[in-house]
N, C-alpha and C. Protein backbone atom coordinates (compact mmCIF):
# COMPACT_ATOMS: atom_id res chain seq x y z
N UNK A 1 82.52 -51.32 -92.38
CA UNK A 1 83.93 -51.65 -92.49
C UNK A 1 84.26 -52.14 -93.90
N UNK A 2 83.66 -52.90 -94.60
CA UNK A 2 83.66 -53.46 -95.81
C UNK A 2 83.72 -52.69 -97.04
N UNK A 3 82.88 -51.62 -96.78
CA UNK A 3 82.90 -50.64 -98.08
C UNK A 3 84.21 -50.24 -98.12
N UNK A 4 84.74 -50.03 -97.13
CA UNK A 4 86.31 -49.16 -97.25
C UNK A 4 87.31 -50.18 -97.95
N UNK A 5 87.13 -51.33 -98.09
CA UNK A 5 88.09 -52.11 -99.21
C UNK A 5 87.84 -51.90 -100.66
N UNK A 6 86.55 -51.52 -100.83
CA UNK A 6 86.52 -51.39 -102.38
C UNK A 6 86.75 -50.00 -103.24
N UNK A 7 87.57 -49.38 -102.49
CA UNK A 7 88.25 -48.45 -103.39
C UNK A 7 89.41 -48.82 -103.53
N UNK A 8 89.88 -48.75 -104.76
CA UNK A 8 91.49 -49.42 -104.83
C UNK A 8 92.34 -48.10 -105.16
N UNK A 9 92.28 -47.34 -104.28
CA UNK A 9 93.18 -46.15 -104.32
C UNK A 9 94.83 -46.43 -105.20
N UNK A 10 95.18 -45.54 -106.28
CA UNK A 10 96.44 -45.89 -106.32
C UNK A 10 97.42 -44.71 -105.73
N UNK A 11 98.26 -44.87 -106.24
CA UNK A 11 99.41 -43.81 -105.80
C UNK A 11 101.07 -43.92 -106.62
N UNK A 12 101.78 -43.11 -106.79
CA UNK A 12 102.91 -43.20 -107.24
C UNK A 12 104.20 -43.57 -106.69
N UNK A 13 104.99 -44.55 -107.18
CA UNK A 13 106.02 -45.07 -106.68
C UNK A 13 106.99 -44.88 -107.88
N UNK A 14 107.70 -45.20 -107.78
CA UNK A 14 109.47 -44.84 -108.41
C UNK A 14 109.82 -45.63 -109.20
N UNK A 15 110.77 -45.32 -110.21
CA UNK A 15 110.96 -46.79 -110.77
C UNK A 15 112.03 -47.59 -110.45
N UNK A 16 112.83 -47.06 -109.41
CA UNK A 16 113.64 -48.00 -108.30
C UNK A 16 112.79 -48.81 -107.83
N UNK A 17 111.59 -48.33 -107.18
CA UNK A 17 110.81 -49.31 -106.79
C UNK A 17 110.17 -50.19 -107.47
N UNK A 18 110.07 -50.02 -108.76
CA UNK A 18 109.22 -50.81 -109.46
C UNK A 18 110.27 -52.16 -109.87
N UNK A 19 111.36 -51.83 -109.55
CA UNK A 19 112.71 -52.70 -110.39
C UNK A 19 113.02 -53.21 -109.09
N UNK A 20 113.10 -52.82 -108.00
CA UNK A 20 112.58 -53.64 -106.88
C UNK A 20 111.60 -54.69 -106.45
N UNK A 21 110.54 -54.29 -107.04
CA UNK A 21 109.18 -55.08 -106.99
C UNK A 21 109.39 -56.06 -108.05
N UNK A 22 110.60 -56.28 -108.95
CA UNK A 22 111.26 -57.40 -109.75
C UNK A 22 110.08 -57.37 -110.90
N UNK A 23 109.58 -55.99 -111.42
CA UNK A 23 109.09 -55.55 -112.42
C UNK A 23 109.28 -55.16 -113.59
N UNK A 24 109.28 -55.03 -114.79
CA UNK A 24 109.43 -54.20 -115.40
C UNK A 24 109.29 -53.07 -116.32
N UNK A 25 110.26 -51.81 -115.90
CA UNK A 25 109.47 -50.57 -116.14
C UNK A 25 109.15 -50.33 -117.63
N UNK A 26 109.49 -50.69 -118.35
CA UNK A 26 109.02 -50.64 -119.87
C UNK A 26 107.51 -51.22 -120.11
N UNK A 27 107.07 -51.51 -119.30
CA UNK A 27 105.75 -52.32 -119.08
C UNK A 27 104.46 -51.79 -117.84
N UNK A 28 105.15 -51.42 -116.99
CA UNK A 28 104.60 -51.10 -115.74
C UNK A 28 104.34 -49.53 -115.82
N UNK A 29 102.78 -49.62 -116.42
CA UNK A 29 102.07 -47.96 -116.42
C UNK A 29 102.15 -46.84 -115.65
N UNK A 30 102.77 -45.62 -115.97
CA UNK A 30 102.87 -44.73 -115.40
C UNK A 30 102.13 -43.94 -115.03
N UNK A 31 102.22 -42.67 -114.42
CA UNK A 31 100.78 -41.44 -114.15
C UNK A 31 101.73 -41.09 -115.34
N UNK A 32 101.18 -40.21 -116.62
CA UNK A 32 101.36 -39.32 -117.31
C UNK A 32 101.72 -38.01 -116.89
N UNK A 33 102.94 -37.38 -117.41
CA UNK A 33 103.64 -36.18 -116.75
C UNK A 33 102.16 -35.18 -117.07
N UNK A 34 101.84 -35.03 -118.64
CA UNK A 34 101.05 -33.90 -119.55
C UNK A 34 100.07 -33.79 -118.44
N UNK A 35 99.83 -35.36 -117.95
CA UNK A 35 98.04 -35.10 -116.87
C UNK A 35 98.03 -35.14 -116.04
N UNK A 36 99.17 -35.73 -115.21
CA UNK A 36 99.09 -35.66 -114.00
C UNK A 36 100.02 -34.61 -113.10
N UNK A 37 101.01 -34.19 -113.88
CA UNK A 37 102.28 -33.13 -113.12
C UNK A 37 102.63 -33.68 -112.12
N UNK A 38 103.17 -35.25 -112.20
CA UNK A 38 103.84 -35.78 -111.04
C UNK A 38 105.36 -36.11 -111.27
N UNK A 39 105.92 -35.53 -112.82
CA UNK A 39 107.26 -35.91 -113.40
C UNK A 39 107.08 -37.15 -114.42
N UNK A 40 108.19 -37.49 -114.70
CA UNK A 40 108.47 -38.66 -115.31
C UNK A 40 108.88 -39.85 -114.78
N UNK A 41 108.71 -40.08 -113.42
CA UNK A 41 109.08 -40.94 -112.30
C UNK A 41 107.84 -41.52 -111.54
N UNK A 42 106.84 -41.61 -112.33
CA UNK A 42 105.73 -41.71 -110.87
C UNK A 42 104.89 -42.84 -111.65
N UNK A 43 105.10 -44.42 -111.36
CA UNK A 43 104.38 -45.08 -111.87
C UNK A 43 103.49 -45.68 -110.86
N UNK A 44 102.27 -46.35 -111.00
CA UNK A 44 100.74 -46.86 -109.94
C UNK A 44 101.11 -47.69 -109.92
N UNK A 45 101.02 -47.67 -108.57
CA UNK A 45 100.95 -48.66 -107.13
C UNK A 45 99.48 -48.72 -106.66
N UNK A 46 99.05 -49.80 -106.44
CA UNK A 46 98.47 -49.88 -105.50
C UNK A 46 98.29 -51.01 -103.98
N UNK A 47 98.12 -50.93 -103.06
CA UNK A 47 98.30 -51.70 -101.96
C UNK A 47 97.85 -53.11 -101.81
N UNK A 48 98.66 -54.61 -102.07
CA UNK A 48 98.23 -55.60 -102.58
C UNK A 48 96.94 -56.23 -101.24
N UNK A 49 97.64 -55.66 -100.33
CA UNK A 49 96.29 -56.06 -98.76
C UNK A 49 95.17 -55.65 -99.05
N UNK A 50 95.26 -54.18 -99.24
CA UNK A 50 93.53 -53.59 -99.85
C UNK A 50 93.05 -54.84 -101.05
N UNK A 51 93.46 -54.82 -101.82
CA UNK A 51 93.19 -55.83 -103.31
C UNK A 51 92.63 -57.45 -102.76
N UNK A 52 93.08 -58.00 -101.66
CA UNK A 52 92.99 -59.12 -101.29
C UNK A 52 91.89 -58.60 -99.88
N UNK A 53 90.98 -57.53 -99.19
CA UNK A 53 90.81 -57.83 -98.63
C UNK A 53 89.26 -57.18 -99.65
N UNK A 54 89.49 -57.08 -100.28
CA UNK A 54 87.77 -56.19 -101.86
C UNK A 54 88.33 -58.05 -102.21
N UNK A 55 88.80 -58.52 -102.28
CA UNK A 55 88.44 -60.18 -102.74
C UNK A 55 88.40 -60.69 -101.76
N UNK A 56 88.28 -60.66 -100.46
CA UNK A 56 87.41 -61.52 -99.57
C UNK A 56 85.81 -60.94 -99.55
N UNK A 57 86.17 -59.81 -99.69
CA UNK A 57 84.65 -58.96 -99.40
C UNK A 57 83.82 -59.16 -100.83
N UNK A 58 84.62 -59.62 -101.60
CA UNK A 58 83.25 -60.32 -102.92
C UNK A 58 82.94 -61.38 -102.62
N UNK A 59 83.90 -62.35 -101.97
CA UNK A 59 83.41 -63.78 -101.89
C UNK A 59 82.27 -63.87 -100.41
N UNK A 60 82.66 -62.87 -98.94
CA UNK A 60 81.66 -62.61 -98.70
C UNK A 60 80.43 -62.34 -98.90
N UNK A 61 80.33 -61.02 -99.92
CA UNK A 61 79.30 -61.22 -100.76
C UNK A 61 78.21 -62.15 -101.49
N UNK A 62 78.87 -63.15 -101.70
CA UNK A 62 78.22 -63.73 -102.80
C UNK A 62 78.40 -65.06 -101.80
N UNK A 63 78.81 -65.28 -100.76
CA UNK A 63 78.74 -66.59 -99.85
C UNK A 63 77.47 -66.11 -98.96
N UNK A 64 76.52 -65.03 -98.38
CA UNK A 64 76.00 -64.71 -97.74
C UNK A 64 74.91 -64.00 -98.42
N UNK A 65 74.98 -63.81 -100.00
CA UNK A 65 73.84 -63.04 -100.69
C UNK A 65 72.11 -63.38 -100.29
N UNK A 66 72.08 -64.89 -100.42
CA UNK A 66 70.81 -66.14 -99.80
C UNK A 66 70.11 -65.32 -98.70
N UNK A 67 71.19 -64.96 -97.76
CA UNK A 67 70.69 -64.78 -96.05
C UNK A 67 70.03 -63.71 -96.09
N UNK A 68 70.16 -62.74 -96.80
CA UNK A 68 69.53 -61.67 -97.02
C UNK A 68 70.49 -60.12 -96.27
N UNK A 69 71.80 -60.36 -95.63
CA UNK A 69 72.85 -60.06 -94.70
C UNK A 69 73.33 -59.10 -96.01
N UNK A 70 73.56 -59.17 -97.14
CA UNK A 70 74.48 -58.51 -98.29
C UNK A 70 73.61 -58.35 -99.81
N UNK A 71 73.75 -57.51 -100.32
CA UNK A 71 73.26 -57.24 -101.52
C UNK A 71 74.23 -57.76 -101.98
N UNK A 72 74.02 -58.76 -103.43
CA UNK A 72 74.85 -59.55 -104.11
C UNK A 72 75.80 -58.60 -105.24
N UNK A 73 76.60 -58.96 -105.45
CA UNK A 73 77.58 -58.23 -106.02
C UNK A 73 76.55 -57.55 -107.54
N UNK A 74 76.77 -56.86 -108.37
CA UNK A 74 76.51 -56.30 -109.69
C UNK A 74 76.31 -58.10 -110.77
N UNK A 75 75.35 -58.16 -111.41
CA UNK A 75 75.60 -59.19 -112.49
C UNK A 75 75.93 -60.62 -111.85
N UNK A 76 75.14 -60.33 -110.79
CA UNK A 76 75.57 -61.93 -109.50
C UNK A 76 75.90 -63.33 -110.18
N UNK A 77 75.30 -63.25 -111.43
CA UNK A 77 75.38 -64.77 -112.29
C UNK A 77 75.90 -64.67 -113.11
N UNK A 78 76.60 -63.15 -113.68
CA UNK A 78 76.99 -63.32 -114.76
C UNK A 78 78.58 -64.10 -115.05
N UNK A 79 79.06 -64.47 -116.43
CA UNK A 79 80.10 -65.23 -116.22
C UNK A 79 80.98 -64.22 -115.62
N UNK A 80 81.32 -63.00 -115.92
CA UNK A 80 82.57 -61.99 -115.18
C UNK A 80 82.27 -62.05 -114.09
N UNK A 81 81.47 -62.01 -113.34
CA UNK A 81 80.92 -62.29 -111.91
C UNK A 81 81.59 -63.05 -111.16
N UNK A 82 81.83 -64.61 -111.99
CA UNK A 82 82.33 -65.99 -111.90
C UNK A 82 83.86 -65.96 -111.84
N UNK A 83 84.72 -65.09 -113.21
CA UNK A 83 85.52 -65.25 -113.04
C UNK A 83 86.29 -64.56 -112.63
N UNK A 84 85.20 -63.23 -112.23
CA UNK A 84 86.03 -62.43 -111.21
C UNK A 84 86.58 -63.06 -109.81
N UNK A 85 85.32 -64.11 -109.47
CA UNK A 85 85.27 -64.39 -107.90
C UNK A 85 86.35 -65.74 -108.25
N UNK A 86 86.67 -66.50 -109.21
CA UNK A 86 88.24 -67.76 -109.41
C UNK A 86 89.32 -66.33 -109.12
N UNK A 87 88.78 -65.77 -109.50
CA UNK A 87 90.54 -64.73 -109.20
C UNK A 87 90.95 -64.48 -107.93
N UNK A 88 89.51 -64.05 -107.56
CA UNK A 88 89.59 -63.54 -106.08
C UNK A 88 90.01 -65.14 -104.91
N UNK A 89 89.75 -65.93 -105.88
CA UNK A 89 89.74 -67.06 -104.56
C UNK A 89 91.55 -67.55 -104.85
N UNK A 90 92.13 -68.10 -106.06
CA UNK A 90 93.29 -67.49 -106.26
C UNK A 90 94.00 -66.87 -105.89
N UNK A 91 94.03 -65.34 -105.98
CA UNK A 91 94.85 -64.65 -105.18
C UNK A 91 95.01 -64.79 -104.13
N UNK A 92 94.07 -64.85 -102.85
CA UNK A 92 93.71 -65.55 -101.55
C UNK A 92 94.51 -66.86 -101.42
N UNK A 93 94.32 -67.92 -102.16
CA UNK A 93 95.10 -68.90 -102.37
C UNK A 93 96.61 -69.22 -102.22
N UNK A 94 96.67 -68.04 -103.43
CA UNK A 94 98.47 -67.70 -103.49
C UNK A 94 99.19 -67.37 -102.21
N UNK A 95 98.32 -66.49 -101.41
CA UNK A 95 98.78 -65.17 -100.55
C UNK A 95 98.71 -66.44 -99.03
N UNK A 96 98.14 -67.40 -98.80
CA UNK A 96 98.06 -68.31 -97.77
C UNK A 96 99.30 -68.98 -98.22
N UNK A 97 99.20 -69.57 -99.35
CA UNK A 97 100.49 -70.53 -99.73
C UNK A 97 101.73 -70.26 -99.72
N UNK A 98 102.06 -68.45 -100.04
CA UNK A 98 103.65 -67.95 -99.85
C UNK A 98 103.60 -67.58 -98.29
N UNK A 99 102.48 -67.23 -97.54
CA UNK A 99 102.60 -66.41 -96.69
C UNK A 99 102.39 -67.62 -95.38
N UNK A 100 102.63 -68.58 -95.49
CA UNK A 100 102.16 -69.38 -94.39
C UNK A 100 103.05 -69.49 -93.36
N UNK A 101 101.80 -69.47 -92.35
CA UNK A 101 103.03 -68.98 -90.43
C UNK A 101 102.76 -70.24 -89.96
N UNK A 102 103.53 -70.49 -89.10
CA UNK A 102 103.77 -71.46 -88.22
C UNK A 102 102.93 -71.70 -86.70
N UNK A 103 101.87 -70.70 -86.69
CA UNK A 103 100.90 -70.33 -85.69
C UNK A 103 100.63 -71.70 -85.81
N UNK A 104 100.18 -72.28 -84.00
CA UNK A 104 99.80 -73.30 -83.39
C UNK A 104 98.66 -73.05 -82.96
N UNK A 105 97.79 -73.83 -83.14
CA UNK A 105 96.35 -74.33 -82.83
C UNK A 105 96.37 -75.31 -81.25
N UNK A 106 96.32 -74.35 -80.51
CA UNK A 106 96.05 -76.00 -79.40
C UNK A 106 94.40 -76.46 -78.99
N UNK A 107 93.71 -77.39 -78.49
CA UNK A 107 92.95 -77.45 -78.17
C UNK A 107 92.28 -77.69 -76.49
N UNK A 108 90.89 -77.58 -76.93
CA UNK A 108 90.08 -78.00 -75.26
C UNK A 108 88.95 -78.62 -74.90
N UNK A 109 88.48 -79.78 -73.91
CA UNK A 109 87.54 -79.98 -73.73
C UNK A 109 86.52 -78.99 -73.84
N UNK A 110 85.43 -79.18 -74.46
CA UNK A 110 84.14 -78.23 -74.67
C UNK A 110 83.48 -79.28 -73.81
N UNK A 111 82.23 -78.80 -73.22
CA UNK A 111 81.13 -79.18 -72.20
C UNK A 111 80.40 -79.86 -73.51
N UNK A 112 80.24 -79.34 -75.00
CA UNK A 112 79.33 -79.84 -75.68
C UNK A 112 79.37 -80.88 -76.78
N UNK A 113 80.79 -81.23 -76.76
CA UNK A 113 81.68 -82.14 -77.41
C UNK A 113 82.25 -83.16 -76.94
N UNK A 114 82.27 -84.51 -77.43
CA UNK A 114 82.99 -85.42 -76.88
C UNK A 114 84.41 -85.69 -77.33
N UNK A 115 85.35 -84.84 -78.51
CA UNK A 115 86.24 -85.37 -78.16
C UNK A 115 86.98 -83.48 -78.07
N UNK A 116 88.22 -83.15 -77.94
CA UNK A 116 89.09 -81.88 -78.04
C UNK A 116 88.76 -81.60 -79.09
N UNK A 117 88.38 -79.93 -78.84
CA UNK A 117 88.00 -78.99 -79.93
C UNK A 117 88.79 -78.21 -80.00
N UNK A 118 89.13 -76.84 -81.36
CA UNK A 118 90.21 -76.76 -81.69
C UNK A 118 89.55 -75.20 -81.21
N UNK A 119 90.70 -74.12 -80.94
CA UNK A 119 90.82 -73.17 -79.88
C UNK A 119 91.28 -72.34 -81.31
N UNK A 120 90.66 -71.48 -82.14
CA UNK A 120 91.28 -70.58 -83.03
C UNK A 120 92.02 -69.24 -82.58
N UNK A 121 91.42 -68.75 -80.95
CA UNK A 121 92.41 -67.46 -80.80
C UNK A 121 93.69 -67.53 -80.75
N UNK A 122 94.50 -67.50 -81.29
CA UNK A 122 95.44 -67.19 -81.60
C UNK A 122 96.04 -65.75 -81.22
N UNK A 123 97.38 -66.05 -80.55
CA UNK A 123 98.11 -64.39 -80.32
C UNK A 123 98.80 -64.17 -81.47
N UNK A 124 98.54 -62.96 -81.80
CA UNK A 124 99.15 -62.74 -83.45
C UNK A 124 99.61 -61.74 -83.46
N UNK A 125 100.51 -61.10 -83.92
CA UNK A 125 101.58 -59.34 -84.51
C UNK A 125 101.33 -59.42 -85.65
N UNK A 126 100.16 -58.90 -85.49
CA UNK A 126 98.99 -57.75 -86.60
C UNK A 126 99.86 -56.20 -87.25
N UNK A 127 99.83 -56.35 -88.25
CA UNK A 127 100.19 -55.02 -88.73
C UNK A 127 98.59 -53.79 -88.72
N UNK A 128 99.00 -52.75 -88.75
CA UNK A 128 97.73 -52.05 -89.01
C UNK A 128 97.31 -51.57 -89.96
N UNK A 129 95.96 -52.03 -90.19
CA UNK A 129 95.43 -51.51 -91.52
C UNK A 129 94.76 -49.96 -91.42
N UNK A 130 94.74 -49.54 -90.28
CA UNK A 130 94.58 -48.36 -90.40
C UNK A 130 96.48 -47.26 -90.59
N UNK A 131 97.72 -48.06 -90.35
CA UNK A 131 98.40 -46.85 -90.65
C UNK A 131 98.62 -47.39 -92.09
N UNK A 132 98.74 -48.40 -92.80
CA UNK A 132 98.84 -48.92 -94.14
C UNK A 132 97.68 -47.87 -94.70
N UNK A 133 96.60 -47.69 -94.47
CA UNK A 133 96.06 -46.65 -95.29
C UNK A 133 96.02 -45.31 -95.06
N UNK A 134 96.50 -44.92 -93.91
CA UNK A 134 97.46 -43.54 -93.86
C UNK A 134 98.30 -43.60 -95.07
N UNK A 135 99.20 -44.86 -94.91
CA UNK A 135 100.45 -44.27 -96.08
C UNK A 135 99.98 -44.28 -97.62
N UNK A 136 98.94 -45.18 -97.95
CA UNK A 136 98.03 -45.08 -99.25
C UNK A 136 97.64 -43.59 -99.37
N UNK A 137 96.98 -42.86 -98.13
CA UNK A 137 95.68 -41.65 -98.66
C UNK A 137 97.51 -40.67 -98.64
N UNK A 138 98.35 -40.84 -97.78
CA UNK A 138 99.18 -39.33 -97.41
C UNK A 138 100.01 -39.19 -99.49
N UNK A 139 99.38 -40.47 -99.96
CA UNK A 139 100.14 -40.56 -101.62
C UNK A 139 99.20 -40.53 -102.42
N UNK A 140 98.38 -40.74 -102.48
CA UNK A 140 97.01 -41.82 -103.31
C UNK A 140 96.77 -40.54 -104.40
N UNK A 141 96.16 -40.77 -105.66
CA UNK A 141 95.46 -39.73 -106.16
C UNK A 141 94.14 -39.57 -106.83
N UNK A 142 93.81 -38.68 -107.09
CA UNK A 142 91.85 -38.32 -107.19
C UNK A 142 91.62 -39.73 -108.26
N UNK A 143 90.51 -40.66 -107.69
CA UNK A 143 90.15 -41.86 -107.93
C UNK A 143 89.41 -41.35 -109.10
N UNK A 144 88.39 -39.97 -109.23
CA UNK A 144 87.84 -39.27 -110.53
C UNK A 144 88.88 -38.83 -111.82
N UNK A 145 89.91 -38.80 -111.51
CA UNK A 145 90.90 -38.33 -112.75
C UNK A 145 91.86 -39.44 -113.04
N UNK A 146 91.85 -40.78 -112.02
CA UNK A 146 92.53 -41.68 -112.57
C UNK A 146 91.22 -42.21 -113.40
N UNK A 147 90.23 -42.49 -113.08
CA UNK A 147 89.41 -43.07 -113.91
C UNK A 147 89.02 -42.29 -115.04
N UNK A 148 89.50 -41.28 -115.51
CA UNK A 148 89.37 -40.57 -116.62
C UNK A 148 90.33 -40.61 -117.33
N UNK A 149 91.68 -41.27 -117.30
CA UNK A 149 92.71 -41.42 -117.50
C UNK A 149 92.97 -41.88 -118.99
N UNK A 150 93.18 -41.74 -119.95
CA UNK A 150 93.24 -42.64 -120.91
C UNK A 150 94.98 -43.27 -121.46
N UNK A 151 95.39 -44.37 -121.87
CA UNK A 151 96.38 -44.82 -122.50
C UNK A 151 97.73 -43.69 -123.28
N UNK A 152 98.66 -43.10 -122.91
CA UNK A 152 99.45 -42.21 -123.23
C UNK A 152 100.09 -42.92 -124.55
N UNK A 153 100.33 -42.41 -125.36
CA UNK A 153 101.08 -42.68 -126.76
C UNK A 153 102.58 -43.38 -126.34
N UNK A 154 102.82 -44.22 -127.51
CA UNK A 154 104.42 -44.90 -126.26
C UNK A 154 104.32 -46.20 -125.83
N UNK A 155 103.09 -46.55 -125.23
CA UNK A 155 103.39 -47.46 -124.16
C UNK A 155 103.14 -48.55 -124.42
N UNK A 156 104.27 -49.32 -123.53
CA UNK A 156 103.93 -51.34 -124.10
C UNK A 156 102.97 -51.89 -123.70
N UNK A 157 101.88 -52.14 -124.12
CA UNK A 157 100.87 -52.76 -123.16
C UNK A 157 101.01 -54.30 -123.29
N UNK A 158 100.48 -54.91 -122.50
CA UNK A 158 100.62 -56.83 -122.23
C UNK A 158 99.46 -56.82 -122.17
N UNK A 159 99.16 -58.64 -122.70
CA UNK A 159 98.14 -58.87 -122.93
C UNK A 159 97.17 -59.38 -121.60
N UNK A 160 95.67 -59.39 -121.89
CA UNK A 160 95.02 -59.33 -120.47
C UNK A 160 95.17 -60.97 -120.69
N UNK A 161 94.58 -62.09 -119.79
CA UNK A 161 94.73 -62.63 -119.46
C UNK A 161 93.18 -63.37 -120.73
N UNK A 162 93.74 -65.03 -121.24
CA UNK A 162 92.86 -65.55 -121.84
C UNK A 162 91.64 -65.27 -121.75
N UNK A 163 91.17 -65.84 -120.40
CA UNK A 163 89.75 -66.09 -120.38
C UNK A 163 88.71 -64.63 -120.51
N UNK A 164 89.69 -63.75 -120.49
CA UNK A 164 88.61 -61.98 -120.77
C UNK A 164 88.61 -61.96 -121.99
N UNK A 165 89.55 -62.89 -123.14
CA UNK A 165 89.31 -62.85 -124.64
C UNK A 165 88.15 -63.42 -125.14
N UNK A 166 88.27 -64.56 -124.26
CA UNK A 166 87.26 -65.68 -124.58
C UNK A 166 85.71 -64.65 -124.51
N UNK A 167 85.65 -64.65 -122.81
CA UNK A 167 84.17 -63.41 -122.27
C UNK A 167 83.75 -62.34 -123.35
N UNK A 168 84.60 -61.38 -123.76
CA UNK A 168 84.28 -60.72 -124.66
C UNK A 168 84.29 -60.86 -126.21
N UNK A 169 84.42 -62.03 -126.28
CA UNK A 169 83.77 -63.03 -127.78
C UNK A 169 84.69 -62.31 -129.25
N UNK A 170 86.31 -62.34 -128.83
CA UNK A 170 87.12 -62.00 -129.64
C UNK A 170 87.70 -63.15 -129.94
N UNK A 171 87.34 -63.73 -131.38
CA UNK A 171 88.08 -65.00 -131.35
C UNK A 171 89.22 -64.69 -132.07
N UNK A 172 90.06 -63.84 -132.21
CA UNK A 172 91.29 -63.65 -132.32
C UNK A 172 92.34 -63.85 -131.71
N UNK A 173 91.49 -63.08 -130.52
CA UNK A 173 92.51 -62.59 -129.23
C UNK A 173 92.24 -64.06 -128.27
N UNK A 174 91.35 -64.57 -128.18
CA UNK A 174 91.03 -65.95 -127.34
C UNK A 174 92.06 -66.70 -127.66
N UNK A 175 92.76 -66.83 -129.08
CA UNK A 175 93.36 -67.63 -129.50
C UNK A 175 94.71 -68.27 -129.19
């Protein structure tokens, strides 16, 4: 079940949608018309649930590596390793903190406990992650030619985030 989160399939969305998604398109990378023949309208998406559920499945990883249950992620100690897995716990973070339900916990005497223990099943309206990745694959495109993809002439790029300046020992860009 796990392997199937770590492809981060993308796919093309609109730039209504992207100006929807309170983005903006002067910034927000497109598929290239020359390489991809999808128009001038088709900028990557990809599905933020998939993204958050390849960051539980690293921190799985690397919470269970010991037991012998999981082969530890690539570079298990290395610092990108590290600050891949603050991101992953972060995002997770974020996604509890905007997304928080009002689901009630009640509890019950256990035979093996002396005081009320707490009852996690919960009745819940689950979306499905199997038709969410119907609508990913019925769009998505060849994961071999996006990764061959290179930077189109034109485009605004933004900067990555400090601490990858720092990692890759640019003291310019760290700065």
């Amino acid at each position: 079940m796990w392997d199937s989160f770590e492809d981060m399939h993308t796919f093309p969305i609109t730039r209504k949608q992207v100006l929807a998604l309170g983005k903006d398109p002067q910034t927000a990378a497109r598929y290239d018309n020359e390489y991809w023949g999808l128009g001038d309208d088709a900028y990557i998406a990809a599905l933020d649930s998939q993204h958050k559920m390849h960051c539980l499945n690293e921190i799985r990883k690397m919470a269970f590596a010991d037991f012998g249950e999981e082969t530890p992620p690539k570079k298990f100690h290395s610092k990108l390793a590290w600050i891949h897995l603050r991101h992953c716990m972060d995002i997770l973070a974020q996604d509890m903190l905007c997304h928080a339900d009002a689901d009630l916990i009640t509890y019950n005497w256990k035979d093996t406990q002396p005081s009320p223990y707490p009852d996690f099943s919960i009745n819940r309206k689950c979306r499905s992650f199997n038709d969410l990745f119907a609508f990913r694959d019925e769009r998505r495109v060849a994961m071999s030619k996006y990764e061959a993809m290179r930077k189109p002439k034109g485009t605004k790029p933004v900067p990555m985030e400090p601490g990858y300046y720092a990692l890759i020992c640019s003291p310019v860009l760290a700065s």
